[in-house]
N, C-alpha and C. Protein backbone atom coordinates (compact mmCIF):
# COMPACT_ATOMS: atom_id res chain seq x y z
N UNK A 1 -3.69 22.87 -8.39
CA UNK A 1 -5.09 23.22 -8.51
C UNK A 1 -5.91 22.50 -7.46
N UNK A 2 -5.54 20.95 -7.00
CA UNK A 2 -6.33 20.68 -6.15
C UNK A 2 -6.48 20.79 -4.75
N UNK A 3 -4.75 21.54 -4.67
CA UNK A 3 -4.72 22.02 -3.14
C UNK A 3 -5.35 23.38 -2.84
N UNK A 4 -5.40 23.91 -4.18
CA UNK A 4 -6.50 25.06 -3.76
C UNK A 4 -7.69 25.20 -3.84
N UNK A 5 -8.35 23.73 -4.00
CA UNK A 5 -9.52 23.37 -3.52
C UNK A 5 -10.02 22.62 -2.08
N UNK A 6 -8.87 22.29 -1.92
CA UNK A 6 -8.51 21.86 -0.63
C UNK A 6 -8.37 20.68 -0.43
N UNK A 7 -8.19 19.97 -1.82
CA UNK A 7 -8.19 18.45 -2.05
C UNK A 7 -6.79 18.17 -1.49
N UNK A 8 -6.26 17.28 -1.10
CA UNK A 8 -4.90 17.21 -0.62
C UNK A 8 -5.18 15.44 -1.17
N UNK A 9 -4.16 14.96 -2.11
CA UNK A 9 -4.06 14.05 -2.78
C UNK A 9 -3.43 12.82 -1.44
N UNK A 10 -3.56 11.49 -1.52
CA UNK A 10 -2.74 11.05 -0.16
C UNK A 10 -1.90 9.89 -1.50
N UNK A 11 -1.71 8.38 -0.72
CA UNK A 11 -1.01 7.54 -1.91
C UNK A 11 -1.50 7.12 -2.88
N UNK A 12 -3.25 6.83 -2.23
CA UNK A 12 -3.98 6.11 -3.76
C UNK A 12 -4.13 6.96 -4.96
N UNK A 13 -4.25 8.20 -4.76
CA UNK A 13 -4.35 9.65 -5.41
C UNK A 13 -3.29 9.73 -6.31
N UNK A 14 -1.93 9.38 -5.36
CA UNK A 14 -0.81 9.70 -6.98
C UNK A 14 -1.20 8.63 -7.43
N UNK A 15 -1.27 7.49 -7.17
CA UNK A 15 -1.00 6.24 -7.81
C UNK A 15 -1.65 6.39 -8.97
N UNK A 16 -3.07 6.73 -8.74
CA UNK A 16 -4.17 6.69 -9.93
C UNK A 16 -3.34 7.92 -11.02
N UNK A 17 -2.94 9.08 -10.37
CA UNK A 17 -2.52 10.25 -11.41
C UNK A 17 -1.41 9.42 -11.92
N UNK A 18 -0.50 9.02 -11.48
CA UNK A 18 0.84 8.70 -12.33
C UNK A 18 0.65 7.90 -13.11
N UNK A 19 -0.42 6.90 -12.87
CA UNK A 19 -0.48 5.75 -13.70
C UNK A 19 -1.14 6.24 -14.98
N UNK A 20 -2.09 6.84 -14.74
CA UNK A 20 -2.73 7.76 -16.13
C UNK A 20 -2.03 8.46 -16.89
N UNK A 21 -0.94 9.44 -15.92
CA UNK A 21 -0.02 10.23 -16.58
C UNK A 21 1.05 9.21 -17.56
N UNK A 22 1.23 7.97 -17.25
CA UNK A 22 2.50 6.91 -17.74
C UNK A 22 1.51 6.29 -19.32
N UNK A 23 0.47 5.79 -19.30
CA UNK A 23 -0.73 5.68 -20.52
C UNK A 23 -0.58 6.55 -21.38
N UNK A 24 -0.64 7.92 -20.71
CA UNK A 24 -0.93 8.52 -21.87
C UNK A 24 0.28 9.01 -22.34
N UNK A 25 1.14 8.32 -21.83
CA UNK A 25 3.13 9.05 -22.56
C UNK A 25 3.69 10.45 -22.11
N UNK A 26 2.84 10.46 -20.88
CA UNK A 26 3.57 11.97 -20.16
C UNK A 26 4.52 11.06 -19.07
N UNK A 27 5.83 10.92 -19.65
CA UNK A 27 6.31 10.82 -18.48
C UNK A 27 7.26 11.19 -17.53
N UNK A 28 7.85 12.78 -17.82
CA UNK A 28 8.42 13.70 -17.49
C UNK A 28 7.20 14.32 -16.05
N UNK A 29 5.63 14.51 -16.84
CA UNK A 29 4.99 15.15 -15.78
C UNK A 29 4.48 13.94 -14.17
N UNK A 30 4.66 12.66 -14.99
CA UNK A 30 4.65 11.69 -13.95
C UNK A 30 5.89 12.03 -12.81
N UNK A 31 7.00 11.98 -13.49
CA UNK A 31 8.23 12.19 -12.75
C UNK A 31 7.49 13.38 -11.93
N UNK A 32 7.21 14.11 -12.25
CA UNK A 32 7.26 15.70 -11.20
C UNK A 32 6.39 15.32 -10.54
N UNK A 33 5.02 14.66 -10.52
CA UNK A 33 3.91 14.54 -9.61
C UNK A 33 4.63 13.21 -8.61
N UNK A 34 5.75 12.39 -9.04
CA UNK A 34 6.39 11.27 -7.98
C UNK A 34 7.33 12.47 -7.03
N UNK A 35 7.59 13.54 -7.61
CA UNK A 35 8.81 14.22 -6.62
C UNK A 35 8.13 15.01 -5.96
N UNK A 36 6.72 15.41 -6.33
CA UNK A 36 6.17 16.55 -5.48
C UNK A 36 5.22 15.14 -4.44
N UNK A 37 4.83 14.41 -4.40
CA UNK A 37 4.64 13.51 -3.71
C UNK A 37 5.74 12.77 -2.45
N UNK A 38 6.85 12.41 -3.11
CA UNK A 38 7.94 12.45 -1.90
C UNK A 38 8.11 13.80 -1.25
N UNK A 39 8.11 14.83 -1.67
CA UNK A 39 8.69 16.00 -0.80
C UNK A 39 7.45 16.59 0.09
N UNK A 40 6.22 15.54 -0.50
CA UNK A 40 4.77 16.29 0.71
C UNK A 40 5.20 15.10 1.89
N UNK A 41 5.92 14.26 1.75
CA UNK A 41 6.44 12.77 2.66
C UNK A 41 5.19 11.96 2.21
N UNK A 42 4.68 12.02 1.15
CA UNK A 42 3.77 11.02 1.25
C UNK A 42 4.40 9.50 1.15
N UNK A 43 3.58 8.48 1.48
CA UNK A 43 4.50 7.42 1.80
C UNK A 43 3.97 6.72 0.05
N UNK A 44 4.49 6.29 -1.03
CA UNK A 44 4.63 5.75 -2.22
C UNK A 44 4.64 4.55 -2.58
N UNK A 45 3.86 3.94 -2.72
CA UNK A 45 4.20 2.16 -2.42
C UNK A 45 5.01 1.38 -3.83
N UNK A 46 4.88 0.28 -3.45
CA UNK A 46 6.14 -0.08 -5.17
C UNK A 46 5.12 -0.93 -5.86
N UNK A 47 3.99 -1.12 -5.95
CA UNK A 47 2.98 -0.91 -7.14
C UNK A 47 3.09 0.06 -7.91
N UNK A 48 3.51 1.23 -7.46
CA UNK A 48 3.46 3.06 -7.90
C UNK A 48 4.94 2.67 -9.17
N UNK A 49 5.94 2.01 -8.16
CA UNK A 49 7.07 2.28 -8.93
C UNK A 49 7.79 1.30 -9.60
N UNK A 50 7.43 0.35 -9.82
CA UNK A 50 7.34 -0.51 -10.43
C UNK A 50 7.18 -0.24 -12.24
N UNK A 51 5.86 0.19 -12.74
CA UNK A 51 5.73 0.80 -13.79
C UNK A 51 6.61 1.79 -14.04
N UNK A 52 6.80 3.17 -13.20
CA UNK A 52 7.65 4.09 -13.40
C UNK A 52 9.43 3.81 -13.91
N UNK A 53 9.33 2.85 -13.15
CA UNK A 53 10.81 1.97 -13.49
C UNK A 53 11.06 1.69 -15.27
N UNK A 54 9.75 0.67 -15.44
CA UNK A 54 9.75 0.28 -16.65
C UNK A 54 10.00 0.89 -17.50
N UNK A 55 8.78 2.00 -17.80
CA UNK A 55 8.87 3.14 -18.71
C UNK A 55 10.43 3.79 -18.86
N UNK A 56 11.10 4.19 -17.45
CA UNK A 56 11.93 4.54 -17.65
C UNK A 56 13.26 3.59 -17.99
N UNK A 57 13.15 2.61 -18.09
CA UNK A 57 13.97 1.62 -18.91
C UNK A 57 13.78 1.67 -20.02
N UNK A 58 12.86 1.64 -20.40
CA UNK A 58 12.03 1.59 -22.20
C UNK A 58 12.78 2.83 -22.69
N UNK A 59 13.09 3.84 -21.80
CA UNK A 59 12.98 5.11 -22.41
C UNK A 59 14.19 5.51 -22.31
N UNK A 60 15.54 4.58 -21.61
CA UNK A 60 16.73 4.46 -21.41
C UNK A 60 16.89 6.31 -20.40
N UNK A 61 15.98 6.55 -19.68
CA UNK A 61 16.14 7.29 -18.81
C UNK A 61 15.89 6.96 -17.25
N UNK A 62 17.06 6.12 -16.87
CA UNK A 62 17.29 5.61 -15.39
C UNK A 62 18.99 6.05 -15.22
N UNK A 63 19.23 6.57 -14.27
CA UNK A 63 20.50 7.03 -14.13
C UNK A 63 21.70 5.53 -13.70
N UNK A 64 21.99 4.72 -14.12
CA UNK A 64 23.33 4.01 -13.01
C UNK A 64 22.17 3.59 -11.62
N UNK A 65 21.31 3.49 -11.21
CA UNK A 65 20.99 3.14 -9.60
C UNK A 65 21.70 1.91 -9.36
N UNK A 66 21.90 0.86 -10.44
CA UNK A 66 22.19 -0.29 -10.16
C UNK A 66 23.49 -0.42 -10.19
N UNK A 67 24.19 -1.57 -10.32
CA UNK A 67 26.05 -1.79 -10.67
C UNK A 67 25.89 -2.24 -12.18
C-alpha cells in the first residue's frame, strides 16, 4: 500500500514496522516485512534483529543457524 503511494520504506521504516509488528504478537507478518526488506536490498541493521531473534527463540521458531 505504501509503494503505491509512493512511499518507499528505507531501514528506519522497517525497523519502526517490525518492531510494532513483534509488540503486538504478529510475528509471522514481521518475518515477511524482514524478507520483503532484504529482497528490496535494503541494508537491516542488528538493532532490527536482535529482537527478531528473541521472539523467535521464545517461540522455539529458529531453524539450527547455530551448532
Amino acid at each position: 500500500m505504501m509503494l503505491r503511494s509512493g512511499f518507499y520504506l528505507q531501514t528506519v521504516g522497517y525497523t519502526v514496522l517490525i518492531k510494532i509488528l513483534l509488540q503486538d504478537e504478529n510475528f509471522d507478518e514481521a518475518l515477511n516485512l524482514l524478507d520483503q526488506g532484504h529482497s528490496e536490498e535494503i541494508k537491516l541493521d542488528v538493532l532490527l534483529y536482535n529482537p527478531v531473534l528473541h521472539i523467535a527463540k521464545d517461540k522455539d521458531r529458529y531453524y539450527g543457524a547455530c551448532c
